[in-house]
PDB file of N, CA and C in Angstrom:
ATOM      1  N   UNK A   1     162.752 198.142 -83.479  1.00  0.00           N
ATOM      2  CA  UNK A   1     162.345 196.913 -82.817  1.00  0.00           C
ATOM      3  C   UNK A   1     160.887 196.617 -83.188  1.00  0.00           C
ATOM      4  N   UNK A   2     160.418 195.707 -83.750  1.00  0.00           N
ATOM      5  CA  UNK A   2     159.163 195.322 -83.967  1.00  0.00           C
ATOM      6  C   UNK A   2     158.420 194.619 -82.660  1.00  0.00           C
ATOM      7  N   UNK A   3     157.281 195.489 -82.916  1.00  0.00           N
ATOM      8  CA  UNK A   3     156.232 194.716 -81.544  1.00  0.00           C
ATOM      9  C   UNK A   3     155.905 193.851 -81.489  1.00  0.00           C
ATOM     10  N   UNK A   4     155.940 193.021 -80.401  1.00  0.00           N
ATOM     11  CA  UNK A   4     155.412 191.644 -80.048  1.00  0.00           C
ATOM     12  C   UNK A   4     154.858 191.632 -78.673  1.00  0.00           C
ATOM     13  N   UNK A   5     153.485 190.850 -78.819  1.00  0.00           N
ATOM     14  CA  UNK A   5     152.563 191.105 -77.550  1.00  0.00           C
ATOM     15  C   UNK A   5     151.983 189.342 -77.493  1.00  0.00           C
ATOM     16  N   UNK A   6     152.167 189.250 -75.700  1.00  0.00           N
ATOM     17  CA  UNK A   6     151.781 187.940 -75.364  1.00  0.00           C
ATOM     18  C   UNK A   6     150.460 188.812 -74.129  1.00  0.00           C
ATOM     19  N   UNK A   7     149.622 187.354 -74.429  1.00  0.00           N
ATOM     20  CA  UNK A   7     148.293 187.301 -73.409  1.00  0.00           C
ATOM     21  C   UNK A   7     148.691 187.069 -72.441  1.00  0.00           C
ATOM     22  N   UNK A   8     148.595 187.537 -70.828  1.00  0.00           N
ATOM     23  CA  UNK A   8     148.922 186.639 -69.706  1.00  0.00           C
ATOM     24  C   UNK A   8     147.461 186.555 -68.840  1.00  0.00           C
ATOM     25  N   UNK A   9     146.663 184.978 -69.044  1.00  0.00           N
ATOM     26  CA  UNK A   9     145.725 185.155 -68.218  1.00  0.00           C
ATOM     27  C   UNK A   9     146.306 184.455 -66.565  1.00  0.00           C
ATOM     28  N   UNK A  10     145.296 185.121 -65.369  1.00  0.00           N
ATOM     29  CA  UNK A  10     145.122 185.469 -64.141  1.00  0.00           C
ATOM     30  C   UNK A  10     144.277 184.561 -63.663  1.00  0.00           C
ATOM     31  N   UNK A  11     144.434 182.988 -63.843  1.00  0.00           N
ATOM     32  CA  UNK A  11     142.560 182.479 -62.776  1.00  0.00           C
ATOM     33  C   UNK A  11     142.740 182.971 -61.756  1.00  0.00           C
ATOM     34  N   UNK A  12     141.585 182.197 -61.321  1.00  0.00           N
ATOM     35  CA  UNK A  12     140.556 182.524 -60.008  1.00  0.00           C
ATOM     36  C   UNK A  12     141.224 181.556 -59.161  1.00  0.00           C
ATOM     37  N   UNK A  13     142.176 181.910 -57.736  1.00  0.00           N
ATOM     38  CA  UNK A  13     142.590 181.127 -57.081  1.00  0.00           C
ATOM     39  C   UNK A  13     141.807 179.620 -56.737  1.00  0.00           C
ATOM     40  N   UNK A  14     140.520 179.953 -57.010  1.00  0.00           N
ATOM     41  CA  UNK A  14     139.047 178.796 -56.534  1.00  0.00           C
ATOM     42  C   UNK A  14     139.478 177.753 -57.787  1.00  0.00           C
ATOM     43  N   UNK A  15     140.137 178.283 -58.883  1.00  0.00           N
ATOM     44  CA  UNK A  15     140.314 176.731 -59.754  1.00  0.00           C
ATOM     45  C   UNK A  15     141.371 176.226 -59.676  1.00  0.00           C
ATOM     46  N   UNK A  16     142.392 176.203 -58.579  1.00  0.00           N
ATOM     47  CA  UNK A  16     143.532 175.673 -58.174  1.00  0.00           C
ATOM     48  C   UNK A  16     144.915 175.239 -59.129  1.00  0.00           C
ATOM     49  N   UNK A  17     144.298 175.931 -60.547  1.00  0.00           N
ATOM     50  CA  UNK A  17     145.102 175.937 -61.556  1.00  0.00           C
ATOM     51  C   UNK A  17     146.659 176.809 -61.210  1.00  0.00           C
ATOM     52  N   UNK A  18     147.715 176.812 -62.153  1.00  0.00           N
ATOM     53  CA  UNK A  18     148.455 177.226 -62.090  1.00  0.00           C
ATOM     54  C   UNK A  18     147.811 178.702 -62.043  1.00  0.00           C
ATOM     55  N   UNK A  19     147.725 179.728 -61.592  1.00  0.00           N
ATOM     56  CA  UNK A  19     147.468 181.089 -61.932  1.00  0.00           C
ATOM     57  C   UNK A  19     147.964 181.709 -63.185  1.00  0.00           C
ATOM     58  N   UNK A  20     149.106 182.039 -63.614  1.00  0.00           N
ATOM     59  CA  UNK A  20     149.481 182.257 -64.582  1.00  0.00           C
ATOM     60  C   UNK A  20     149.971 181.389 -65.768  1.00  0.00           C
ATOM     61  N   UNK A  21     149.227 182.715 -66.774  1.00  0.00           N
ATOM     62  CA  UNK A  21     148.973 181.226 -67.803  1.00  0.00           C
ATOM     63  C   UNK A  21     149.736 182.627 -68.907  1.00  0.00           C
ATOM     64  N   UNK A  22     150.668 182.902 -69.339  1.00  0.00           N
ATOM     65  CA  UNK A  22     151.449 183.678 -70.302  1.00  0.00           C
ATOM     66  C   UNK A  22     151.498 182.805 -71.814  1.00  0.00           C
ATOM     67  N   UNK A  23     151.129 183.557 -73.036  1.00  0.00           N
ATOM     68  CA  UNK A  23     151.802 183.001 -73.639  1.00  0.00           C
ATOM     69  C   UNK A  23     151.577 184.340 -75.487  1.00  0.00           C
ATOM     70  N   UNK A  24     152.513 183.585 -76.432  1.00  0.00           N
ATOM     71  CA  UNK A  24     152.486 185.015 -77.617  1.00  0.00           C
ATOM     72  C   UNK A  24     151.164 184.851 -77.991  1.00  0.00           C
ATOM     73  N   UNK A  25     151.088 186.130 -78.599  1.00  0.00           N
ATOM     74  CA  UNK A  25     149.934 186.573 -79.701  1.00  0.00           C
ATOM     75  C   UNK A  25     150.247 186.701 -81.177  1.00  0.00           C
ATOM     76  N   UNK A  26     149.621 186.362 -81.809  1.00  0.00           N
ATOM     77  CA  UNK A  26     149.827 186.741 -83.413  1.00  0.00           C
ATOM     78  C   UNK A  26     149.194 188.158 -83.548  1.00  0.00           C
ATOM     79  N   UNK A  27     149.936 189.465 -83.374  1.00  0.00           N
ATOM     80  CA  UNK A  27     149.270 190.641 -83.001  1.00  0.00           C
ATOM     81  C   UNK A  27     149.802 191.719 -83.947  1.00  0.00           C
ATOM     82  N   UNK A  28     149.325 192.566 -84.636  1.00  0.00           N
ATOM     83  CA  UNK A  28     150.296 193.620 -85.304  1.00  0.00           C
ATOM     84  C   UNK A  28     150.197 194.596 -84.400  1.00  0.00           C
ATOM     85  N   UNK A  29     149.432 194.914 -83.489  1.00  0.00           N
ATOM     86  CA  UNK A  29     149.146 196.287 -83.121  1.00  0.00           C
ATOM     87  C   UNK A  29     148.714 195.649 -81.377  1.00  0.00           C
ATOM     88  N   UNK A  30     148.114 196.667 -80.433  1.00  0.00           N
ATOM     89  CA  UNK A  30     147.875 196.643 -79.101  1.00  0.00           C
ATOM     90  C   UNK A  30     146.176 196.393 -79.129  1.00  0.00           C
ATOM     91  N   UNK A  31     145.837 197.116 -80.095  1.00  0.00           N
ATOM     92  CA  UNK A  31     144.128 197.016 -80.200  1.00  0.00           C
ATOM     93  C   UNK A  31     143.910 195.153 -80.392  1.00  0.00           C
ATOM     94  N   UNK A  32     144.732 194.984 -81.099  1.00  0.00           N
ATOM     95  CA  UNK A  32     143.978 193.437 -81.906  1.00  0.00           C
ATOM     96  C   UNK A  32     144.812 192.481 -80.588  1.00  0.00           C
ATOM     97  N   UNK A  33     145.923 192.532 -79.957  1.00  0.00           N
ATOM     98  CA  UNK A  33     146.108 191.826 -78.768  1.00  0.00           C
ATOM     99  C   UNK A  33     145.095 191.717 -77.600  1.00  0.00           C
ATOM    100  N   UNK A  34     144.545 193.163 -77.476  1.00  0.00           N
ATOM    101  CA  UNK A  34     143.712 193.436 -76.512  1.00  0.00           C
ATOM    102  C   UNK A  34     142.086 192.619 -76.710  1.00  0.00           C
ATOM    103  N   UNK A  35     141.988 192.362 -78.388  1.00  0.00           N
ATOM    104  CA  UNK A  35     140.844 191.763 -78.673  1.00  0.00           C
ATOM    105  C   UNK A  35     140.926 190.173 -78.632  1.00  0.00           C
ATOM    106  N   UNK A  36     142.394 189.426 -78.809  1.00  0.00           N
ATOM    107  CA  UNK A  36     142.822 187.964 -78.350  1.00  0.00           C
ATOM    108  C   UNK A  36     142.094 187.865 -76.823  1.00  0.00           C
ATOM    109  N   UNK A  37     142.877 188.722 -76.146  1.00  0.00           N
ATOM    110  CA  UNK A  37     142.989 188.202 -74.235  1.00  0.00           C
ATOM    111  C   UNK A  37     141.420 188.277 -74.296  1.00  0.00           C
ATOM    112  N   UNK A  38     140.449 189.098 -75.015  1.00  0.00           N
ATOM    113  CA  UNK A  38     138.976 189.064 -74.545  1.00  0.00           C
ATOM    114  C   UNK A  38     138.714 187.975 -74.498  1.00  0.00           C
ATOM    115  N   UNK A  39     139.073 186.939 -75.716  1.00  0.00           N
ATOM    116  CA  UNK A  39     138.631 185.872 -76.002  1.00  0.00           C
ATOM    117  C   UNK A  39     138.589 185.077 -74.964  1.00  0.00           C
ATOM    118  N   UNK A  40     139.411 185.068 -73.695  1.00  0.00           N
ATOM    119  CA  UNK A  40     140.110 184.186 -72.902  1.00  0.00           C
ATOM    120  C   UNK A  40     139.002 184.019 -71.433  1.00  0.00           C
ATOM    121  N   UNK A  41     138.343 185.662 -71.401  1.00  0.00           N
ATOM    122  CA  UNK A  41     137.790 186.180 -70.534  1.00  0.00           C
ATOM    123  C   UNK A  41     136.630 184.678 -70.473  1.00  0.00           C
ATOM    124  N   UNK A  42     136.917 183.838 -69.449  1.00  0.00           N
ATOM    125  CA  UNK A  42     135.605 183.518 -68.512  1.00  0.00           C
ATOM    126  C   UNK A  42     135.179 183.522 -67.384  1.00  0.00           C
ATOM    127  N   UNK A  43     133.920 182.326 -66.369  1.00  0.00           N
ATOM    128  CA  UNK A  43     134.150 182.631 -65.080  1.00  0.00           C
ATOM    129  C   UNK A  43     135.488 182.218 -64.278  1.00  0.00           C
ATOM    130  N   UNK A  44     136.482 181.314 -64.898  1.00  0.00           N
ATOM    131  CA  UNK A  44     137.543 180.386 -64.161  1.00  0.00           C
ATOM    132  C   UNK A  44     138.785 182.303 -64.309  1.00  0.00           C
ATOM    133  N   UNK A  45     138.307 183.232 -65.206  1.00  0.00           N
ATOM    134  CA  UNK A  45     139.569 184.076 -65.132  1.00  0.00           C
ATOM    135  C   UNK A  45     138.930 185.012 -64.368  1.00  0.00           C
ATOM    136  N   UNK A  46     140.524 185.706 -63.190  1.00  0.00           N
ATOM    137  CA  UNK A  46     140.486 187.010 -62.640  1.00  0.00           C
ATOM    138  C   UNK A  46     140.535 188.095 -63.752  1.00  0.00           C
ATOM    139  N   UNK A  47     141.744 188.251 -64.327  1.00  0.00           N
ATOM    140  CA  UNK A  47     142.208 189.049 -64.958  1.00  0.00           C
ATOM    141  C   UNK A  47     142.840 188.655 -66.097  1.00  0.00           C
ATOM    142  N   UNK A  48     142.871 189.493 -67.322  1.00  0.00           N
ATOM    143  CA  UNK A  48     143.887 189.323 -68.438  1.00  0.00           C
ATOM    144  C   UNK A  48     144.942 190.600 -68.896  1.00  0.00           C
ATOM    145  N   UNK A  49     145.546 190.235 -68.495  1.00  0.00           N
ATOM    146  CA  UNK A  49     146.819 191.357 -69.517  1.00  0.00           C
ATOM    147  C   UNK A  49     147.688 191.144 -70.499  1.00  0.00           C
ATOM    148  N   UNK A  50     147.792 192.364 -71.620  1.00  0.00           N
ATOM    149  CA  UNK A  50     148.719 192.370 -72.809  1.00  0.00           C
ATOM    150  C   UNK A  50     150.447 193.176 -72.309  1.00  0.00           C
ATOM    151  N   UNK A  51     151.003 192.110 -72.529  1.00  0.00           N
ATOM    152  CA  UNK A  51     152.475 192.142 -72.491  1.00  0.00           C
ATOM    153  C   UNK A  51     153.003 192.363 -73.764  1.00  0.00           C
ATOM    154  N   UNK A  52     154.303 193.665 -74.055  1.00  0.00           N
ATOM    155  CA  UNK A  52     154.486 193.784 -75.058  1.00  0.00           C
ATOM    156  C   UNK A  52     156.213 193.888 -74.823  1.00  0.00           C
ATOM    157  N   UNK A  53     157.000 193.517 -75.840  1.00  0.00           N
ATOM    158  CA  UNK A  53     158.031 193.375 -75.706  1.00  0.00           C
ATOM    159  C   UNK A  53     158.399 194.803 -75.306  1.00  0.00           C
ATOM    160  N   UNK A  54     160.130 194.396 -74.776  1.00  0.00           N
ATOM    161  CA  UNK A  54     160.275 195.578 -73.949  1.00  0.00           C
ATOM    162  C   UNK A  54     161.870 195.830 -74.219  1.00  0.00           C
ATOM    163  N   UNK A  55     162.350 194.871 -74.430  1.00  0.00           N
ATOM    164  CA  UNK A  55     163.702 195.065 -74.574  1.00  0.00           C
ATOM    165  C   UNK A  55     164.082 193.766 -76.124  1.00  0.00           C
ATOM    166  N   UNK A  56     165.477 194.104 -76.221  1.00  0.00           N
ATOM    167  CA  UNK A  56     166.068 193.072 -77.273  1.00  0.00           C
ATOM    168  C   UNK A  56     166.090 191.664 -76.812  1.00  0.00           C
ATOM    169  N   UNK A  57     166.357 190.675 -77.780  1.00  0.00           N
ATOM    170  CA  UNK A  57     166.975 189.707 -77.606  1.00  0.00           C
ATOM    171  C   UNK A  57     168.216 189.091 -76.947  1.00  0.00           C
ATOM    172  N   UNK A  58     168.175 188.243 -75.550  1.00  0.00           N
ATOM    173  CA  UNK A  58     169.562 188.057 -75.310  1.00  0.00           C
ATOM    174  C   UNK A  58     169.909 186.561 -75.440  1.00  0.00           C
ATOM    175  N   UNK A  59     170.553 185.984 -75.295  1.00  0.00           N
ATOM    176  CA  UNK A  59     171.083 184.737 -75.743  1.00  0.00           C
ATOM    177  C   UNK A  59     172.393 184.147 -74.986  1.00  0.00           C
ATOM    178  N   UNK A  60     172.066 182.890 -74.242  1.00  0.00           N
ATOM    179  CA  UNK A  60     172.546 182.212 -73.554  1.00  0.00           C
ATOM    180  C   UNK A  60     173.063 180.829 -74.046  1.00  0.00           C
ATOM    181  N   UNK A  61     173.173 180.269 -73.375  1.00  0.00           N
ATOM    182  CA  UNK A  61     173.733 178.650 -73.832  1.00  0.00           C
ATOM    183  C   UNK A  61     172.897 178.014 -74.107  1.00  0.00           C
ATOM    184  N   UNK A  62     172.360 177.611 -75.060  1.00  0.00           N
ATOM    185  CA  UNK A  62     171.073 176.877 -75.136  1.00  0.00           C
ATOM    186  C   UNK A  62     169.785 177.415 -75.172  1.00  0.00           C
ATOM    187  N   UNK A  63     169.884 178.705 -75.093  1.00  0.00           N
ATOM    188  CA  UNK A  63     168.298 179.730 -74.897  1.00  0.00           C
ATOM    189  C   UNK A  63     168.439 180.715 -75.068  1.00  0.00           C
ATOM    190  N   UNK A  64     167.224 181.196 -75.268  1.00  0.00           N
ATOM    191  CA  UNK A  64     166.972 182.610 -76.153  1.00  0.00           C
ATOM    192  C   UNK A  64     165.665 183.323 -75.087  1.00  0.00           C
ATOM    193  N   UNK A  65     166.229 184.553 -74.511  1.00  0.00           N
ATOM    194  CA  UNK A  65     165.264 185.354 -73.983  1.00  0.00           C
ATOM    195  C   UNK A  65     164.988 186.723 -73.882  1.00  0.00           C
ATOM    196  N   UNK A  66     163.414 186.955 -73.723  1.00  0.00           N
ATOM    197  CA  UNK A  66     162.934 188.243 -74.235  1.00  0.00           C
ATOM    198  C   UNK A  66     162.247 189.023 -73.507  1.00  0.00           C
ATOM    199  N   UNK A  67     162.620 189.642 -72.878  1.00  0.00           N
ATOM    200  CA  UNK A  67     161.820 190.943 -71.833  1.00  0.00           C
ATOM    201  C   UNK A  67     160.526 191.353 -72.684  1.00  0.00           C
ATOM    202  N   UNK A  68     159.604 190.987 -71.673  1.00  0.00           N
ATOM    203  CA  UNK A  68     158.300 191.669 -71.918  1.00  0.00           C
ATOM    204  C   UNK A  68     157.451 192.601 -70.543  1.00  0.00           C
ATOM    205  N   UNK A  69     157.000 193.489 -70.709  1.00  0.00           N
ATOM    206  CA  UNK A  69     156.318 194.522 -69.815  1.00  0.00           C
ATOM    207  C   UNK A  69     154.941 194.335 -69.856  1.00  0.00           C
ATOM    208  N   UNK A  70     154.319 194.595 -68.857  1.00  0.00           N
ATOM    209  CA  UNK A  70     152.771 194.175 -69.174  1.00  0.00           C
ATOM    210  C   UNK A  70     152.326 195.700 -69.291  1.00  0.00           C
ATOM    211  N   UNK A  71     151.223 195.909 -70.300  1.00  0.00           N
ATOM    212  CA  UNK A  71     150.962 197.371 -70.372  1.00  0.00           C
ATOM    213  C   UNK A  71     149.341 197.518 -70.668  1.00  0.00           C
ATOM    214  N   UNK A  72     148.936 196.852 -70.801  1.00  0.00           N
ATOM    215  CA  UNK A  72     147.085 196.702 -70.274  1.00  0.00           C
ATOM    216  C   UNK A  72     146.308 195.792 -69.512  1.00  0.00           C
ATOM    217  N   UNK A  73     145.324 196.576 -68.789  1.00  0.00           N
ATOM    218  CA  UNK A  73     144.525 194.914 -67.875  1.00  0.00           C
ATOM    219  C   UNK A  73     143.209 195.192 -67.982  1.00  0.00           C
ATOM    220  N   UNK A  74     142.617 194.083 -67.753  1.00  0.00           N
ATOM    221  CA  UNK A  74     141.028 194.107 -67.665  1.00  0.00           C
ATOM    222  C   UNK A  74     140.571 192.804 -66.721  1.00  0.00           C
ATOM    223  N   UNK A  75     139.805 193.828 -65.909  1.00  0.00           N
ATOM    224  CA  UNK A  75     139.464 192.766 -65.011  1.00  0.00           C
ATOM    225  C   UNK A  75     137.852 192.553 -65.161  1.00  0.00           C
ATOM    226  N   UNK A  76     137.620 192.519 -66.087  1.00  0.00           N
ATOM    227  CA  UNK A  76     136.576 192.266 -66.405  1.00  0.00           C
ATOM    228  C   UNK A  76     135.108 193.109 -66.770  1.00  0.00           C
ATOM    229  N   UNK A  77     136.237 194.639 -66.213  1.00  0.00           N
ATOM    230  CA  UNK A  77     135.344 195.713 -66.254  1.00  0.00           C
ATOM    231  C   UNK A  77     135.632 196.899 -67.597  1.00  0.00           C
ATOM    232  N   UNK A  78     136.595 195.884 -68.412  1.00  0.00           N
ATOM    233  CA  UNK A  78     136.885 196.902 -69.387  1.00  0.00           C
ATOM    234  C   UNK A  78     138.196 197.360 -68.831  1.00  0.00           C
ATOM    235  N   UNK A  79     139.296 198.009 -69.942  1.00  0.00           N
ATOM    236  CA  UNK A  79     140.656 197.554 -70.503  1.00  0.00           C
ATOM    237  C   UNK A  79     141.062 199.045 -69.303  1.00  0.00           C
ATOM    238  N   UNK A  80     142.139 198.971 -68.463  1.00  0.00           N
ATOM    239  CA  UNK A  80     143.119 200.486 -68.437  1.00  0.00           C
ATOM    240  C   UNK A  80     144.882 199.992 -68.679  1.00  0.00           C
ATOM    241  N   UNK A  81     145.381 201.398 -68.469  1.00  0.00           N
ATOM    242  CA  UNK A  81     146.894 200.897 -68.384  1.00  0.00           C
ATOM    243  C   UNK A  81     147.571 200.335 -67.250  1.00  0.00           C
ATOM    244  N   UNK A  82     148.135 199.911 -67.130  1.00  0.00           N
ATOM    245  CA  UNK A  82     149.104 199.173 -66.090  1.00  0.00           C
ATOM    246  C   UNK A  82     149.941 200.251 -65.645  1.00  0.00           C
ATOM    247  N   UNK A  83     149.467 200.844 -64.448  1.00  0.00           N
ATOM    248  CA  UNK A  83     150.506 202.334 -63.800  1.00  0.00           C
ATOM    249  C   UNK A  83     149.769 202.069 -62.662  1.00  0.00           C
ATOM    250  N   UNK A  84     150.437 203.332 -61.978  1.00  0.00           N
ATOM    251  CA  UNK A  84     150.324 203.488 -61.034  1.00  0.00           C
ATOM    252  C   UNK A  84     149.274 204.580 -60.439  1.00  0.00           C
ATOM    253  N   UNK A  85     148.695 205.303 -61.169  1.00  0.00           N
ATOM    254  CA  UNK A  85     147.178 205.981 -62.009  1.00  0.00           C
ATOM    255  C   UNK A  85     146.428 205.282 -61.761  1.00  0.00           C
ATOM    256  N   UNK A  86     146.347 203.767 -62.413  1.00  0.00           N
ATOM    257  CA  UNK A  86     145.304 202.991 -62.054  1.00  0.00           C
ATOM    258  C   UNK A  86     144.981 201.982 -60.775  1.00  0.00           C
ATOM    259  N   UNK A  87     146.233 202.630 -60.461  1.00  0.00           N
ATOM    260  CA  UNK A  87     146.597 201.497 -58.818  1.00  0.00           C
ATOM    261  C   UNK A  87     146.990 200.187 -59.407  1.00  0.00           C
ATOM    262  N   UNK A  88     147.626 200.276 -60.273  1.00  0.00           N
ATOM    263  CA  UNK A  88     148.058 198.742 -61.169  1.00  0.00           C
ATOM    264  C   UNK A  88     149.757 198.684 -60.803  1.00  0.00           C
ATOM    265  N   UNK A  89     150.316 197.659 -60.535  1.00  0.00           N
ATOM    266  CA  UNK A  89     151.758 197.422 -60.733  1.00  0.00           C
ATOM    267  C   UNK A  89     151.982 196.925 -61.718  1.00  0.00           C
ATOM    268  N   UNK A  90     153.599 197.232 -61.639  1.00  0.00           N
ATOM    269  CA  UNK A  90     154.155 196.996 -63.206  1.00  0.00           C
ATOM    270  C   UNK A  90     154.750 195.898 -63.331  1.00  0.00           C
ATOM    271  N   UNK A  91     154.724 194.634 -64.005  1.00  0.00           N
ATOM    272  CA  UNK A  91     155.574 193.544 -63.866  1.00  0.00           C
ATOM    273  C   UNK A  91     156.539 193.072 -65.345  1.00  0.00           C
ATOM    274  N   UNK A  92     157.096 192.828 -65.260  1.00  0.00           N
ATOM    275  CA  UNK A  92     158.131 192.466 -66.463  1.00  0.00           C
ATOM    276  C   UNK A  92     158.451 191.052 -66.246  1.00  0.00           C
ATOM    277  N   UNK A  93     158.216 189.887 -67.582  1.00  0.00           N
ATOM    278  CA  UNK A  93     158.566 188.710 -67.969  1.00  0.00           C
ATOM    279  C   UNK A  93     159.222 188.492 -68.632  1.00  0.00           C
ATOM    280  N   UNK A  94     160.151 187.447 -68.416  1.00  0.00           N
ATOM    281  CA  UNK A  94     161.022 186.860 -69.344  1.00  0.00           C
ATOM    282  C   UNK A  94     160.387 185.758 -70.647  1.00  0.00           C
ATOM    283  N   UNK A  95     160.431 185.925 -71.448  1.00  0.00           N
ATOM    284  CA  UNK A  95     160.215 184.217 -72.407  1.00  0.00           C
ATOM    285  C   UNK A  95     161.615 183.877 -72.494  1.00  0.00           C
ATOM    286  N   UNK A  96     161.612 182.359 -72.423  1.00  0.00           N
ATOM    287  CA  UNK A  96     163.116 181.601 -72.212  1.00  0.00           C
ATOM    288  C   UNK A  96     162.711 180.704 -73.173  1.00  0.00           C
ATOM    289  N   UNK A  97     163.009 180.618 -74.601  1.00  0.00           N
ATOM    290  CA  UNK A  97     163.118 179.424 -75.279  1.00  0.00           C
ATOM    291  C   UNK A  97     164.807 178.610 -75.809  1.00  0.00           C
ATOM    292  N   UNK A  98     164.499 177.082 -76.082  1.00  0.00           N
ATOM    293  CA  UNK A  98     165.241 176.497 -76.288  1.00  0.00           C
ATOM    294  C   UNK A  98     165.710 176.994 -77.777  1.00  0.00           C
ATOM    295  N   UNK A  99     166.610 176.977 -78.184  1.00  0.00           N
ATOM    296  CA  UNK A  99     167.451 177.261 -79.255  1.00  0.00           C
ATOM    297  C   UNK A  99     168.076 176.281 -79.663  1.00  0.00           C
ATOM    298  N   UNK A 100     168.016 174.912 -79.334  1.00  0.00           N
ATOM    299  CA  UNK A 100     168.515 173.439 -80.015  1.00  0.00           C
ATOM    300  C   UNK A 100     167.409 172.636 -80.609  1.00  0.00           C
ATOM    301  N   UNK A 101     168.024 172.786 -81.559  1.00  0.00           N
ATOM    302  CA  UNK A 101     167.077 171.653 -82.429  1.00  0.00           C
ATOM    303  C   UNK A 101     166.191 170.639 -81.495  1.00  0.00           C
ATOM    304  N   UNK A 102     167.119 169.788 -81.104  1.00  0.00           N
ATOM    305  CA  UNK A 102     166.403 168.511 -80.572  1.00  0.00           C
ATOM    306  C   UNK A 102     165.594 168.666 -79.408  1.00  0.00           C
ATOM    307  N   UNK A 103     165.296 170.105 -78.425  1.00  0.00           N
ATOM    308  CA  UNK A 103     164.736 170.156 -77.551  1.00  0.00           C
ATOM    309  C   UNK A 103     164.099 171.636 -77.742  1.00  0.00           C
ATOM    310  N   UNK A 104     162.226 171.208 -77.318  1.00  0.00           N
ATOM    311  CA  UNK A 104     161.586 172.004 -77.877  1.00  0.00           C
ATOM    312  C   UNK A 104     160.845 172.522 -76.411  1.00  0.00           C
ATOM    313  N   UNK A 105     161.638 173.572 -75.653  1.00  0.00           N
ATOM    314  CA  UNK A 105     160.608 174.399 -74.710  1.00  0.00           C
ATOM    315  C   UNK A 105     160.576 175.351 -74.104  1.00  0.00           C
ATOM    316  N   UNK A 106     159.570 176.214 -73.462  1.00  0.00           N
ATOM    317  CA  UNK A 106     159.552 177.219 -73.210  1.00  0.00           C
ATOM    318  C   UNK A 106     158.853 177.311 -71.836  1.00  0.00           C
ATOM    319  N   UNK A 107     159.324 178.278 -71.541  1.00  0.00           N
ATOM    320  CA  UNK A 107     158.847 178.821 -69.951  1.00  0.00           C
ATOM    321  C   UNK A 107     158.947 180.385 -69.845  1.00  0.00           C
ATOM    322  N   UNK A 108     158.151 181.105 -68.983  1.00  0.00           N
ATOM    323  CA  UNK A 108     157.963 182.201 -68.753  1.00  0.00           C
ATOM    324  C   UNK A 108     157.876 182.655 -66.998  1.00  0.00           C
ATOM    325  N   UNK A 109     159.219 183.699 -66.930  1.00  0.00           N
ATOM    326  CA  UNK A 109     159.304 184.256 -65.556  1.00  0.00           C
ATOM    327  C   UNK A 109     159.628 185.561 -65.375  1.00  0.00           C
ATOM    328  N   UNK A 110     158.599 185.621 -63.782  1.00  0.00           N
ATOM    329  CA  UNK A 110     158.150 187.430 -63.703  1.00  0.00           C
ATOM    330  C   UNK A 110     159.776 187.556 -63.449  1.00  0.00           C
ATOM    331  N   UNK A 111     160.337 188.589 -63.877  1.00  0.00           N
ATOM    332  CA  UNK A 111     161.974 189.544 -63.094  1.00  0.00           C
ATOM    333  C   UNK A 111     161.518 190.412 -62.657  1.00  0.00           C
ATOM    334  N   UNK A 112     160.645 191.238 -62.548  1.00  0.00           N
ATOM    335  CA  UNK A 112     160.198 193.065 -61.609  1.00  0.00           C
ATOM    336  C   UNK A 112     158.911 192.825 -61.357  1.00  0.00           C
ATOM    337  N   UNK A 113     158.635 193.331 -60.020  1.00  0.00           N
ATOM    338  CA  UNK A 113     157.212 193.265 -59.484  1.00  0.00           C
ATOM    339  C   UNK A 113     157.329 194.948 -58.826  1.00  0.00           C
ATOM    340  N   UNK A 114     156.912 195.930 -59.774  1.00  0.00           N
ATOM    341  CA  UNK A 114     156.891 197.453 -59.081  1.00  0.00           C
ATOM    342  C   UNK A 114     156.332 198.339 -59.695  1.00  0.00           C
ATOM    343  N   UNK A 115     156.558 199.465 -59.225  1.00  0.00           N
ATOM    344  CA  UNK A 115     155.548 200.874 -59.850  1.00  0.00           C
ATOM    345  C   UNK A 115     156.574 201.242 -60.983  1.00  0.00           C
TER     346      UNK A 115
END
């Protein structure tokens, strides 16, 4: 299975933005994902984490989706793992894209919120 890693930034409830903001990385490795989400780091973000695929491809009527696990965070104090070691929970996302030509979109949703 080849790796694939998406950014998920965290605002600051104070910018009334959507909070989660998920989306891919052009990443070969965990180091160079981890160096994207820095980019992201300002005052409007809590937190950033690297999500890396987690399971296969499944495929529905019209859509295509892909389990991803989140497996690093930084809250601004510099990078740990996502466990339970760090007092971090573990969350797992779906990417749901369209698979028809004529309709082009995507959305992203948490399925597990646990240790």
């Amino acid at each position: 299975m080849k790796k694939e890693y998406a950014v998920l930034i965290d605002r600051k409830a104070s910018y009334g933005h959507d909070p989660y903001q998920p989306f891919m990385v052009d990443a070969k490795d965990v180091i160079t994902a981890m160096n994207i989400a820095e980019t992201y780091m300002d005052e409007t973000v809590f937190l950033v984490k690297v999500l890396e695929k987690s399971s296969g491809t499944s495929t529905a009527e019209g859509y295509k989706e892909v389990e991803f696990k989140e497996i690093m965070v930084n809250r601004g104090r510099g990078w740990h793992s996502v466990d339970k070691t760090h007092g971090e929970s573990t969350a797992y996302w779906n990417r749901c894209r369209s698979l028809k030509r004529d309709s082009d979109w995507e959305y992203w949703n948490i399925t597990f919120l646990g240790y």
